[in-house]
C-alpha atoms as a PDB file:
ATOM      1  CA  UNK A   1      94.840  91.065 110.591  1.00  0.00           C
ATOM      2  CA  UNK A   2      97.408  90.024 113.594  1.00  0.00           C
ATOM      3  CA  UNK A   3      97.011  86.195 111.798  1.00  0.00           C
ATOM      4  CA  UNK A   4      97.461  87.093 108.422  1.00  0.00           C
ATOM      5  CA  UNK A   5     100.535  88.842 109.520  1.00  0.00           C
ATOM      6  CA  UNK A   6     101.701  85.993 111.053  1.00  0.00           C
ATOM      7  CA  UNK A   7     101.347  84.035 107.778  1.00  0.00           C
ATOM      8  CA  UNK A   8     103.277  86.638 106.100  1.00  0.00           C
ATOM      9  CA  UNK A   9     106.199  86.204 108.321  1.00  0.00           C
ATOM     10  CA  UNK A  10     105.763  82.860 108.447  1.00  0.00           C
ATOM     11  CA  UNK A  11     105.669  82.110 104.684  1.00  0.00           C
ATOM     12  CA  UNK A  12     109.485  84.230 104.330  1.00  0.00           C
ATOM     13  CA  UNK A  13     112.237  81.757 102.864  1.00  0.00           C
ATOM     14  CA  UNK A  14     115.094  80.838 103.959  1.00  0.00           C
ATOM     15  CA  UNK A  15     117.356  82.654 102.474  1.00  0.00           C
ATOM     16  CA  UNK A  16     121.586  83.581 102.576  1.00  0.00           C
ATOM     17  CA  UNK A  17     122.027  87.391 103.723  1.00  0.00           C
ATOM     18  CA  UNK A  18     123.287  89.247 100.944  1.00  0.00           C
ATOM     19  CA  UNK A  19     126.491  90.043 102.639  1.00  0.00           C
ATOM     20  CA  UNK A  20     129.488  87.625 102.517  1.00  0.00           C
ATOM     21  CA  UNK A  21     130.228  85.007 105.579  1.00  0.00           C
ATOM     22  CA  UNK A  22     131.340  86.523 108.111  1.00  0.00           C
ATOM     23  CA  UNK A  23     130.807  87.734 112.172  1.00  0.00           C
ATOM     24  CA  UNK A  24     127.278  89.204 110.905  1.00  0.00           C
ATOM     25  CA  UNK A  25     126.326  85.891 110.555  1.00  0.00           C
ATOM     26  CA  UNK A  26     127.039  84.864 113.993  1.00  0.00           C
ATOM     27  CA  UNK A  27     125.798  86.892 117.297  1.00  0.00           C
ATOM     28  CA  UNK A  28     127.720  90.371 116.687  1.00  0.00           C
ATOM     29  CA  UNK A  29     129.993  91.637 118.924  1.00  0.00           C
ATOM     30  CA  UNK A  30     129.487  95.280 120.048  1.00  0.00           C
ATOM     31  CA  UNK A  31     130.216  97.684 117.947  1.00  0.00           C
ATOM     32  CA  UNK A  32     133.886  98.897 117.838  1.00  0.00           C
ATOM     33  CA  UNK A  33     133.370 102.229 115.253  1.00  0.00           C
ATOM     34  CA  UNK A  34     133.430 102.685 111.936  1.00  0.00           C
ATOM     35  CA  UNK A  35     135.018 101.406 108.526  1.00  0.00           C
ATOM     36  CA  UNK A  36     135.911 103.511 105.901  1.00  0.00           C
ATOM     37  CA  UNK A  37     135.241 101.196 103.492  1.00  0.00           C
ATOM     38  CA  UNK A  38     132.726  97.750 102.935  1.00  0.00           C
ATOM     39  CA  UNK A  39     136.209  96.085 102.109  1.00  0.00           C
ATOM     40  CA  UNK A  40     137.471  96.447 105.196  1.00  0.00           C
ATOM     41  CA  UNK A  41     135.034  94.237 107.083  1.00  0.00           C
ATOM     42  CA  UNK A  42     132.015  94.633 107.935  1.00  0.00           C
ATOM     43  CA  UNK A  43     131.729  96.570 111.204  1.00  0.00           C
ATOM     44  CA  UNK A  44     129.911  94.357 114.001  1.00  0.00           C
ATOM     45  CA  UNK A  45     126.782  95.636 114.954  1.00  0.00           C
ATOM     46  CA  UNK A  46     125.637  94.390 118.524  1.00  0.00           C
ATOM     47  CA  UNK A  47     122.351  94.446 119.078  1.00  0.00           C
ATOM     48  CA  UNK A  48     119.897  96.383 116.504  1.00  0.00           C
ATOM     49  CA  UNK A  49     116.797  97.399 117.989  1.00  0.00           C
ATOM     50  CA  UNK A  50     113.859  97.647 115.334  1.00  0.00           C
ATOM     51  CA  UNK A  51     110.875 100.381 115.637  1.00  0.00           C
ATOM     52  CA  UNK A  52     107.533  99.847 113.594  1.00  0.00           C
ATOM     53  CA  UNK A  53     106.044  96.676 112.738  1.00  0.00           C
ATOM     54  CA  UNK A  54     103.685  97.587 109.583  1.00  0.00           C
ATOM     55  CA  UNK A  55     103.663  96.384 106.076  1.00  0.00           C
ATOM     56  CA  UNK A  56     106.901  96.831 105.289  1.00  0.00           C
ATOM     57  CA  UNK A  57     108.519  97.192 108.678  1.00  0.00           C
ATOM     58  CA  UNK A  58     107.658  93.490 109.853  1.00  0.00           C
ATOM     59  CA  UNK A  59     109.082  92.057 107.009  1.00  0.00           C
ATOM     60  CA  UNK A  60     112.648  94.088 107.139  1.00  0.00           C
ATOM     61  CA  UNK A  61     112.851  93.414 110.482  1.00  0.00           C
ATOM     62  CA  UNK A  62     112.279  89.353 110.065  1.00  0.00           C
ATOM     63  CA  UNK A  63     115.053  89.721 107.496  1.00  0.00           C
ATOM     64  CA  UNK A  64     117.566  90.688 110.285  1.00  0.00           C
ATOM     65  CA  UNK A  65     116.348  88.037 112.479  1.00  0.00           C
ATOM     66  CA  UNK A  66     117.015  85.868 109.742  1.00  0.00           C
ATOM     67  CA  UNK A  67     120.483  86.812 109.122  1.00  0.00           C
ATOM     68  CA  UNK A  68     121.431  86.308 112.288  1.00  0.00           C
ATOM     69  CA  UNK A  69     121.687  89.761 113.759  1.00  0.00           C
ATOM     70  CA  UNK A  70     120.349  89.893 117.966  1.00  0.00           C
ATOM     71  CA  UNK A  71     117.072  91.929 117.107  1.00  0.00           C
ATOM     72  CA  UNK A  72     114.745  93.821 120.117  1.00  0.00           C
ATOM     73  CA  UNK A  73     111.800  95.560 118.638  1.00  0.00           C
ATOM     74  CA  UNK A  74     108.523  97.849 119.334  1.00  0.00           C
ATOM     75  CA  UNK A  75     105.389  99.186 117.983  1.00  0.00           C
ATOM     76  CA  UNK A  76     102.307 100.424 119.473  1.00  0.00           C
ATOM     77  CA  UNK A  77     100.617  97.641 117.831  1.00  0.00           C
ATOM     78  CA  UNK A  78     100.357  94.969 120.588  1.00  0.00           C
ATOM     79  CA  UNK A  79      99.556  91.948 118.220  1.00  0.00           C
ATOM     80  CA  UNK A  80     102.486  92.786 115.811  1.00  0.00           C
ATOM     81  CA  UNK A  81     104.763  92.675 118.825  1.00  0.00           C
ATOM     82  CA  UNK A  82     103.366  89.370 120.027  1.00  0.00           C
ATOM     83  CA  UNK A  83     104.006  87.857 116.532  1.00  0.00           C
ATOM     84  CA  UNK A  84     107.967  88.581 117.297  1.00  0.00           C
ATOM     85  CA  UNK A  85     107.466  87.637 120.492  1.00  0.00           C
ATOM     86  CA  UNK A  86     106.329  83.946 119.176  1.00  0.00           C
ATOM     87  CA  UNK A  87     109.291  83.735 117.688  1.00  0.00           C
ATOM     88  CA  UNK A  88     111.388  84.657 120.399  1.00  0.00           C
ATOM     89  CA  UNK A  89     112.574  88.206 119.767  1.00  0.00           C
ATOM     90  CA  UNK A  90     112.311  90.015 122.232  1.00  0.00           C
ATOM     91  CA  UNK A  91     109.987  93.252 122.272  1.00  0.00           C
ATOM     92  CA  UNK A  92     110.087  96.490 124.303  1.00  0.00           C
ATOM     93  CA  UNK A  93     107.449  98.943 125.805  1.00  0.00           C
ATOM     94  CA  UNK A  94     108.838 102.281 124.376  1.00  0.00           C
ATOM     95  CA  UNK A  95     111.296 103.468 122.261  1.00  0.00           C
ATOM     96  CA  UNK A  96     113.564 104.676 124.880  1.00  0.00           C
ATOM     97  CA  UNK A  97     113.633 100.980 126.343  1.00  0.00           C
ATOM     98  CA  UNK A  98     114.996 100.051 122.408  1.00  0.00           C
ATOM     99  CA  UNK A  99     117.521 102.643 123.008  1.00  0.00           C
ATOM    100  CA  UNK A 100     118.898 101.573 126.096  1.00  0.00           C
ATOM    101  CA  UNK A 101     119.819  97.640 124.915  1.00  0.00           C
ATOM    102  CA  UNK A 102     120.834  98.954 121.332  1.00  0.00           C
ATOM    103  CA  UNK A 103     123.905  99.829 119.082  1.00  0.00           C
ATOM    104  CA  UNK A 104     122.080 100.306 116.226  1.00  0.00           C
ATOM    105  CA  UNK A 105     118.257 101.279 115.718  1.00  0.00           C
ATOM    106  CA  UNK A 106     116.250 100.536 112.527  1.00  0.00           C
ATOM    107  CA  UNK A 107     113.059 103.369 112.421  1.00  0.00           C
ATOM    108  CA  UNK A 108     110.403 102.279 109.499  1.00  0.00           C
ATOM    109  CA  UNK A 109     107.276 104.674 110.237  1.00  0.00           C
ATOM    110  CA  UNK A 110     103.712 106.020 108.692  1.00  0.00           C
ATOM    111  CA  UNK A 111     104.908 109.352 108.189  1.00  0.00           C
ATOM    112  CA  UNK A 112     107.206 112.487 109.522  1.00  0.00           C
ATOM    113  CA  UNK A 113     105.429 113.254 112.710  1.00  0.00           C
ATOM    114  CA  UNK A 114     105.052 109.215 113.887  1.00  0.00           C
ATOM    115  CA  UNK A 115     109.017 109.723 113.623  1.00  0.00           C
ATOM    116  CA  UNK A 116     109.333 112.791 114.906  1.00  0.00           C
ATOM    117  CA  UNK A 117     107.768 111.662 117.930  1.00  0.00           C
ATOM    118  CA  UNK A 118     109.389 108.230 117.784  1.00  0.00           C
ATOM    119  CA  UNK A 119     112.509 110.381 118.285  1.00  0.00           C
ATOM    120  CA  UNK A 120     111.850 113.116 120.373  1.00  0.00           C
ATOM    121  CA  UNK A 121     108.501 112.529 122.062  1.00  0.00           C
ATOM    122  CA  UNK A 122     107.756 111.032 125.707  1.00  0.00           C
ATOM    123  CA  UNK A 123     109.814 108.204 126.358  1.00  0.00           C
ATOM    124  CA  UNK A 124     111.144 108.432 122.601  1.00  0.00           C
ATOM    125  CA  UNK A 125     114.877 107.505 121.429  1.00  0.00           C
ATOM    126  CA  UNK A 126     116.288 110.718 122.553  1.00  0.00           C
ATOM    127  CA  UNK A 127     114.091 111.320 126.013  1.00  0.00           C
ATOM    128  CA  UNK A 128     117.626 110.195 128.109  1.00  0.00           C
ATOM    129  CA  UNK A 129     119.330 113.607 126.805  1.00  0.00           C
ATOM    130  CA  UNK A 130     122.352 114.305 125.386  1.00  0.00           C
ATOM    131  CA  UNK A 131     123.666 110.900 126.209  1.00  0.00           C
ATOM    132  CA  UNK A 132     122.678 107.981 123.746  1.00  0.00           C
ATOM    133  CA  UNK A 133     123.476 104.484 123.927  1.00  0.00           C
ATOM    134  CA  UNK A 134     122.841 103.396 120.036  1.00  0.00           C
ATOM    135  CA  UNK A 135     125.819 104.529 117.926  1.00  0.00           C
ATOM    136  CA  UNK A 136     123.987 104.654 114.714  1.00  0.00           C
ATOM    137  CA  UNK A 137     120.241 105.795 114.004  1.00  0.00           C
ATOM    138  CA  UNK A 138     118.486 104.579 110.413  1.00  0.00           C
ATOM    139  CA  UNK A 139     115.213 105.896 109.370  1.00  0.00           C
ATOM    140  CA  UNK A 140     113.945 104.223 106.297  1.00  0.00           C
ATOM    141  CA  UNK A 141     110.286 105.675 106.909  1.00  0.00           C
ATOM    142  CA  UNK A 142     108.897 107.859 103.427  1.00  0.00           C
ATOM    143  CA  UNK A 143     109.172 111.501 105.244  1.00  0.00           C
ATOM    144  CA  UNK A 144     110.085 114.985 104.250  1.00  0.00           C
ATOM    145  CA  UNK A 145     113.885 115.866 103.533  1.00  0.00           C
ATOM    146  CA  UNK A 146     113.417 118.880 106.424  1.00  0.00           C
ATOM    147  CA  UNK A 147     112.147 116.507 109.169  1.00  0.00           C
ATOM    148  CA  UNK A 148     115.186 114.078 108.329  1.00  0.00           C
ATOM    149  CA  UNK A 149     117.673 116.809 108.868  1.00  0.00           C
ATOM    150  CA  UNK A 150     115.969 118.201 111.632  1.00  0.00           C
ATOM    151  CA  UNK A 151     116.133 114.885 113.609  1.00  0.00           C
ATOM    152  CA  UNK A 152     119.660 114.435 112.334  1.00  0.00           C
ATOM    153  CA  UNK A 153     120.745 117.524 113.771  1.00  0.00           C
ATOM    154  CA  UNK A 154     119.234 116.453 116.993  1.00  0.00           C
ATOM    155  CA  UNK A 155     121.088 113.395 117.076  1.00  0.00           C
ATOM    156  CA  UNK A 156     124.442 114.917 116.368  1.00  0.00           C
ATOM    157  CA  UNK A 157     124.212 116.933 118.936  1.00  0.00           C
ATOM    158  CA  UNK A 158     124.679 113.770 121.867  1.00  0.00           C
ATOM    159  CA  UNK A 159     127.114 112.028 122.558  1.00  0.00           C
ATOM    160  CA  UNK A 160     127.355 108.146 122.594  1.00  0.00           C
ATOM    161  CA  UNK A 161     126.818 107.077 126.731  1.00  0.00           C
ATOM    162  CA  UNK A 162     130.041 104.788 127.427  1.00  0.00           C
ATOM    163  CA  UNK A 163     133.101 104.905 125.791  1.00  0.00           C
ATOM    164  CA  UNK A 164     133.229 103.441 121.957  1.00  0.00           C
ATOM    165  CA  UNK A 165     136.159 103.744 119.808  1.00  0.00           C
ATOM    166  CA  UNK A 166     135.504 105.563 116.616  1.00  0.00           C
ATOM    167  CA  UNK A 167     134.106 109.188 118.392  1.00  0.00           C
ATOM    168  CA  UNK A 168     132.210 109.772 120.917  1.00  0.00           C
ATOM    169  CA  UNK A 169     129.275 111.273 118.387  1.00  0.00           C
ATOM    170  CA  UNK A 170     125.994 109.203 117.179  1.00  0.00           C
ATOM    171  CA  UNK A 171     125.148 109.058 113.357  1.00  0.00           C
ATOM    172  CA  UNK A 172     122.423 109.014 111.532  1.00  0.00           C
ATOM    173  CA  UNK A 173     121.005 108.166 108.275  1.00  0.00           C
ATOM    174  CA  UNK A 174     117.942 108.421 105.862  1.00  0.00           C
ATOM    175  CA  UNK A 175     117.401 105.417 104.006  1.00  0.00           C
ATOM    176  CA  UNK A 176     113.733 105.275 102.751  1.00  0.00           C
ATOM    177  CA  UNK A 177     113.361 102.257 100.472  1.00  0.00           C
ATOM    178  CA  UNK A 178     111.665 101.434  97.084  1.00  0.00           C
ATOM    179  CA  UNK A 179     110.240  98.024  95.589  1.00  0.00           C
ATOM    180  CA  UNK A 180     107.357  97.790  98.441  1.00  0.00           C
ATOM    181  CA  UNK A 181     106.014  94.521 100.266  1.00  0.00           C
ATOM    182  CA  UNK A 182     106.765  92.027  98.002  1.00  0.00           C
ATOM    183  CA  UNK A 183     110.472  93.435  98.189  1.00  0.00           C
ATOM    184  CA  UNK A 184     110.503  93.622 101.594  1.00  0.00           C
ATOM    185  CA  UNK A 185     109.578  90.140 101.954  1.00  0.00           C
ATOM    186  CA  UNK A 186     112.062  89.018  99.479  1.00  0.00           C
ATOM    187  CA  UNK A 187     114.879  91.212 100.809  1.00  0.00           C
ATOM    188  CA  UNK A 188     115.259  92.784  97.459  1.00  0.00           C
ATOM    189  CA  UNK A 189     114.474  96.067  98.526  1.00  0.00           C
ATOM    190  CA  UNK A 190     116.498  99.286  97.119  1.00  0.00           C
ATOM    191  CA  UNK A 191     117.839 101.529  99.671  1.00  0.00           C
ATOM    192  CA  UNK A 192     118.545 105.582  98.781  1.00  0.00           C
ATOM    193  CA  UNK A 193     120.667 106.552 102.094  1.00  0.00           C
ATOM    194  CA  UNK A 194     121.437 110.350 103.086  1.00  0.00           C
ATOM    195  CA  UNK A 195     124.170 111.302 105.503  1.00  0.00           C
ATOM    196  CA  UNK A 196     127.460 110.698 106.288  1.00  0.00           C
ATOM    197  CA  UNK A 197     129.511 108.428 103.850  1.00  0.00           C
ATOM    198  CA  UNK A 198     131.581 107.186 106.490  1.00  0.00           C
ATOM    199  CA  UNK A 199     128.115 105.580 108.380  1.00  0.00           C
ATOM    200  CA  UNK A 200     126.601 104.822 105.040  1.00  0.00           C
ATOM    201  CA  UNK A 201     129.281 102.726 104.534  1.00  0.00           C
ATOM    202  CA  UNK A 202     129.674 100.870 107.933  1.00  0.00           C
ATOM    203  CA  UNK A 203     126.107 100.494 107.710  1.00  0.00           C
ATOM    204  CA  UNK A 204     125.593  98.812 104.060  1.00  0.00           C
ATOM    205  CA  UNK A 205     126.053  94.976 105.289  1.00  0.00           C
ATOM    206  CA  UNK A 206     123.051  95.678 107.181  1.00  0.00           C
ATOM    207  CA  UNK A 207     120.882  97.016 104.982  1.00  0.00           C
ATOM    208  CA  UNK A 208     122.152  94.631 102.370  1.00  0.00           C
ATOM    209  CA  UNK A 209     120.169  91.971 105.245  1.00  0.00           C
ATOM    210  CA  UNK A 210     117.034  93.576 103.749  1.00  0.00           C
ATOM    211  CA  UNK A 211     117.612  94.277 100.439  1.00  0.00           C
ATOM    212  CA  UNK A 212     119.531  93.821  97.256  1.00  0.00           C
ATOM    213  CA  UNK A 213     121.165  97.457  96.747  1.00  0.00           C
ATOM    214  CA  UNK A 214     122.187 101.096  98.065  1.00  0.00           C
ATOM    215  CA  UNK A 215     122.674 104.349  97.209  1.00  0.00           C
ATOM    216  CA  UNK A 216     124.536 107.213  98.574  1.00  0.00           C
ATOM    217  CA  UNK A 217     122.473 110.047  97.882  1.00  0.00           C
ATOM    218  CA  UNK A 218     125.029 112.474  99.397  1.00  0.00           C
ATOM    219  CA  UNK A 219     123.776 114.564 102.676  1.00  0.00           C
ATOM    220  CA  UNK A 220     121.653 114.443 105.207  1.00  0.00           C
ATOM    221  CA  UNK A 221     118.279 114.301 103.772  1.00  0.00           C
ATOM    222  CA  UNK A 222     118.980 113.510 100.675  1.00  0.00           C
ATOM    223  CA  UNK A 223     118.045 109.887 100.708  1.00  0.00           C
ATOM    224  CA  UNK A 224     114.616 111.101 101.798  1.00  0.00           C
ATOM    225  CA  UNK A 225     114.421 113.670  98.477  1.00  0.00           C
ATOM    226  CA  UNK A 226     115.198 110.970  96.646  1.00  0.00           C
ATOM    227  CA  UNK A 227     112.584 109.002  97.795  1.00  0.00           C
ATOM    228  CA  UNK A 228     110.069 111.324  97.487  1.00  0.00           C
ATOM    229  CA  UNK A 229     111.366 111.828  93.610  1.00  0.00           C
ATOM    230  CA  UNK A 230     111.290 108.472  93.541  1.00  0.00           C
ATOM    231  CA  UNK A 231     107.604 107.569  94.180  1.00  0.00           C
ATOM    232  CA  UNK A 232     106.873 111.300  92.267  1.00  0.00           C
ATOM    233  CA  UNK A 233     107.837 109.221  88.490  1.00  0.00           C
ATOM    234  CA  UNK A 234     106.379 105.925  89.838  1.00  0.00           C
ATOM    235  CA  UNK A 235     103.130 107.627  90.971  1.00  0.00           C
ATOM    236  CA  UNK A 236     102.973 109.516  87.067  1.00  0.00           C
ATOM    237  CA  UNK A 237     103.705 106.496  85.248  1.00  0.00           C
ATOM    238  CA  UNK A 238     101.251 104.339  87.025  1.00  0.00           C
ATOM    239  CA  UNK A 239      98.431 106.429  86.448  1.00  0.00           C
ATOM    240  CA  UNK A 240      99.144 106.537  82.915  1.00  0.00           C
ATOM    241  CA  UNK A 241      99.972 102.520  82.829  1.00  0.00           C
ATOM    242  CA  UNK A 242      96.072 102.282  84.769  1.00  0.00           C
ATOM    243  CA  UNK A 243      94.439 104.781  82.371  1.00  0.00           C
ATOM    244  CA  UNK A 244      95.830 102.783  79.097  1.00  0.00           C
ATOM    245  CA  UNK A 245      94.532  99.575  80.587  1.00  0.00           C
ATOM    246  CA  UNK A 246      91.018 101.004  81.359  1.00  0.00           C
ATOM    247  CA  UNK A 247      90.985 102.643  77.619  1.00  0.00           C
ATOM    248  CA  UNK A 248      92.642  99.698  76.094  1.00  0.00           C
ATOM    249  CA  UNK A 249      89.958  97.354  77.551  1.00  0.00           C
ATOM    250  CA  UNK A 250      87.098  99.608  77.004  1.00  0.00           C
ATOM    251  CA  UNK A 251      88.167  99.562  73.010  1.00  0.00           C
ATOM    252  CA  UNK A 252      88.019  95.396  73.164  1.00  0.00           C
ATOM    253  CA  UNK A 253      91.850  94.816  74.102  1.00  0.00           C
ATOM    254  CA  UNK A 254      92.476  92.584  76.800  1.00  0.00           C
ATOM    255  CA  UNK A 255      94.466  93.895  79.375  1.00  0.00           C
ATOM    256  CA  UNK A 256      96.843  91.043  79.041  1.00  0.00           C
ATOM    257  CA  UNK A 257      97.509  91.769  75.462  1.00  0.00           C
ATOM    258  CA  UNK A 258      97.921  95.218  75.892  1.00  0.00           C
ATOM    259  CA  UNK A 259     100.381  94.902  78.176  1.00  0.00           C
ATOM    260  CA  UNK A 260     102.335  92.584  76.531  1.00  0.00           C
ATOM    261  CA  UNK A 261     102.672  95.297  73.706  1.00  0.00           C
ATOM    262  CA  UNK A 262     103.568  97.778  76.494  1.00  0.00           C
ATOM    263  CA  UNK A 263     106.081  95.007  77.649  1.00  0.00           C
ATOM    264  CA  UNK A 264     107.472  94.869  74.740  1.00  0.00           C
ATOM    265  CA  UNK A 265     107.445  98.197  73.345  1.00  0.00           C
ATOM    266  CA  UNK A 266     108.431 102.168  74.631  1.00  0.00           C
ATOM    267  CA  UNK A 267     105.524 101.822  77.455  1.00  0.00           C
ATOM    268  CA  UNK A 268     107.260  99.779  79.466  1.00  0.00           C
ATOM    269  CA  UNK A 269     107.902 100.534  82.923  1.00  0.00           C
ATOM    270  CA  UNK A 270     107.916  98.915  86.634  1.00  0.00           C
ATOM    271  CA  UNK A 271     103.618  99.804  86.621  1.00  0.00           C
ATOM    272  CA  UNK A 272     103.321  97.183  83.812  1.00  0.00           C
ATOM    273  CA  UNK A 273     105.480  94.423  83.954  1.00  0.00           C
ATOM    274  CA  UNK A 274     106.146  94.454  87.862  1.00  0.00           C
ATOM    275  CA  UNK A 275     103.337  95.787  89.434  1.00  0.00           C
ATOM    276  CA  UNK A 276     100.545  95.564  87.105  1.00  0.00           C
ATOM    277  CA  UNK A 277      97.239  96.912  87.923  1.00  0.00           C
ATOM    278  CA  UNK A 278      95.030  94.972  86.463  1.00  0.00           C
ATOM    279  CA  UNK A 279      93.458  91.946  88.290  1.00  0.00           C
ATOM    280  CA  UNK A 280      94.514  88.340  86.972  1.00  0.00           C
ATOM    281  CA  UNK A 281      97.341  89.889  84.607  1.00  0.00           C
ATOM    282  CA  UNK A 282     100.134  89.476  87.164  1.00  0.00           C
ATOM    283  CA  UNK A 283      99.997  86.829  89.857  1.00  0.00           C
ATOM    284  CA  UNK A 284     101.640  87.702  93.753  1.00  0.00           C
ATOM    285  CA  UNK A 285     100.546  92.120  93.265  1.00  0.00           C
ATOM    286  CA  UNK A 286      97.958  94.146  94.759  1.00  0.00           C
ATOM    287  CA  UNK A 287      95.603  93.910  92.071  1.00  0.00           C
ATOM    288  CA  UNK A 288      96.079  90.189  91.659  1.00  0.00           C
ATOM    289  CA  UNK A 289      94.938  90.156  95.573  1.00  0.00           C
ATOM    290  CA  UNK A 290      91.648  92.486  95.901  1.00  0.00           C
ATOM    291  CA  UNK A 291      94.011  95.188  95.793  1.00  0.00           C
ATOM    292  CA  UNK A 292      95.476  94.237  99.546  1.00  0.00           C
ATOM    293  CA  UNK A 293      97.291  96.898 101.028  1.00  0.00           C
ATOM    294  CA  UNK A 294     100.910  97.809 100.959  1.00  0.00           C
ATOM    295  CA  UNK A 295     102.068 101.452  99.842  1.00  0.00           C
ATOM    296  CA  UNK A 296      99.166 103.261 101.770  1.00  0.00           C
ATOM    297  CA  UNK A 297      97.669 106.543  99.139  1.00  0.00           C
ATOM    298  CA  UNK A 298      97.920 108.825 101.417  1.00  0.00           C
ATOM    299  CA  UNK A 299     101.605 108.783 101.175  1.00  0.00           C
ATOM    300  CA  UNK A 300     101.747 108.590  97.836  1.00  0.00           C
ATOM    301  CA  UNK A 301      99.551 112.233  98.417  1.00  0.00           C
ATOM    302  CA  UNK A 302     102.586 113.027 101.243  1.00  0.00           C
ATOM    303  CA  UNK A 303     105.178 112.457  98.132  1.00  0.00           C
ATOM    304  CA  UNK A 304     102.509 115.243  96.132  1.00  0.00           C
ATOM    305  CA  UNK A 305     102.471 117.677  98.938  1.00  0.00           C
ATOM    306  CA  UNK A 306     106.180 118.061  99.361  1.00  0.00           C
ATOM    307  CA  UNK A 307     106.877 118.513  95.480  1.00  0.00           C
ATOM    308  CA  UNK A 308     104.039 121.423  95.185  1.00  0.00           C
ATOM    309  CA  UNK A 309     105.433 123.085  98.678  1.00  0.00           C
ATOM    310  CA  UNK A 310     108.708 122.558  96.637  1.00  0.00           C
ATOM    311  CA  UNK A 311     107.707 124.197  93.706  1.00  0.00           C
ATOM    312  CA  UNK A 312     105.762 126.984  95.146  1.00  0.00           C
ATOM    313  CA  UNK A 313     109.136 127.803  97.196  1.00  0.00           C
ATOM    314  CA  UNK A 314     110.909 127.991  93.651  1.00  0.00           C
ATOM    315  CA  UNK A 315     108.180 130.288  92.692  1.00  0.00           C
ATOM    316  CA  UNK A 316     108.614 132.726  95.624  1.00  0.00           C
END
């Protein structure tokens, strides 16, 4: 597994950030607070620590290195971190180690409780206290809205250790993202942020590093809800997309065919002509690679969970 990851991150293009020339492109200077607006400059970001090294995760964060930000990261997965390590980023034991050498931490995570304990557990981000080095905190893990404005809350309750101009208070943002591996490893991953506007917009140059849009959801939390709506109509549609292949084919249409028809016609949808299921109808996806995984089920069944606790609250 450790060696096929290494191909992955290996095989990433060159590519130009997404942001225009400028200091991001050369070793940031620490960070001096935050812009109002993306036309103001982008602000410089010092040194962005990066926690969780899965599917998705190693990818993003080989994106940054590649765009020329100064990039520590963990994960409890020892032969993920010696892949960075190969190619000289440097890696940390714990979270809280991140924390200390950071101005800005990247979080991408299994689930709610991996961050919640990311965060608040032994050793985690926030084990020094109230005081906190990093300035700004993103999570783009898929988690619950509650659990991202429960951490958030925690967060903006320190206060940054040293003085920074801007405030003395930490932000944070959710900022789940859609388009899965092959995004990530293109950078052309969509980002739905929650939280302040102010932060969303000092931190857009960097997540325009790893992908090729944002959106301001509003609040905190909301880029999580989103994201959870989000993978809700994906989820729908690609069960239908998968059930009119396997009924298509069983009535003597090839699956090609049919979803050239769906391609071209009111069917259409990211299930059939970006993700198709179907072995050997779309080369570079899942299905096209023994269905290799990327976006695990289970949090597709997470996504599930939250709209029927959701629904039975509207019920109540």
């Amino acid at each position: 597994m450790a060696s096929r990851a290494a191909r992955a991150l290996l095989s990433l293009p060159k590519r130009k950030p997404n942001v225009s020339p400028s200091p991001l492109l050369r070793p940031p200077a620490p960070a001096r607070g935050l812009c109002s607006s993306p036309d103001e400059g982008p602000a410089n970001f010092g040194n962005v620590g990066f926690i969780g090294l899965g599917n998705m995760g190693s990818r993003m964060a080989k994106n940054l290195v590649k765009a020329g930000y100064n990039v520590a990261v963990h994960d409890i997965n020892g032969d993920a971190m010696k892949i960075f390590a190969g190619f000289g980023v440097p890696t940390k034991k714990t979270p809280f180690e991140v924390a200390e050498e950071s101005d800005v931490i990247v979080t991408m995570l299994p689930s709610s409780s991996h961050v919640f304990d990311v965060y608040t557990g032994p050793n985690g981000l926030l084990h020094g206290g109230n005081l906190l080095r990093p300035w700004l905190l993103i999570d783009s893990s898929t988690i619950d809205p509650q659990t991202s404005r429960k951490i958030s809350a925690l967060v903006s309750n320190c206060t940054l250790n040293g003085k920074r101009d801007g405030g003395g208070v930490p932000m944070m943002l959710d900022a789940p993202v859609s388009g899965g591996v092959l995004a990530a490893e293109a950078g052309s991953l969509t980002f739905m942020v929650g939280g302040s506007e102010e932060a969303y917009l000092t931190a857009k140059p960097l997540l325009l590093a790893m992908g090729k849009s944002t959106i301001y959801c509003g609040g905190a939390g909301n880029g999580s809800a989103a994201k959870i709506c989000n993978n809700l109509a994906m989820a729908v549609s690609m069960l239908g997309v998968s059930e009119a292949l396997a009924l298509g084919q069983s009535l003597g249409i090839a699956a090609s065919v049919l979803t050239r028809v769906f391609n071209s016609s009111s069917a259409r949808c990211w299930s059939s002509d970006a993700y198709n299921p179907v072995p050997g109808v779309m080369e570079g996806v899942p299905s096209s690679r023994n269905y290799e995984g990327g976006f695990a089920t289970k949090l597709m069944l997470f996504c599930y969970y939250i709209y029927s606790c959701s629904c039975m609250s509207s019920w109540a």
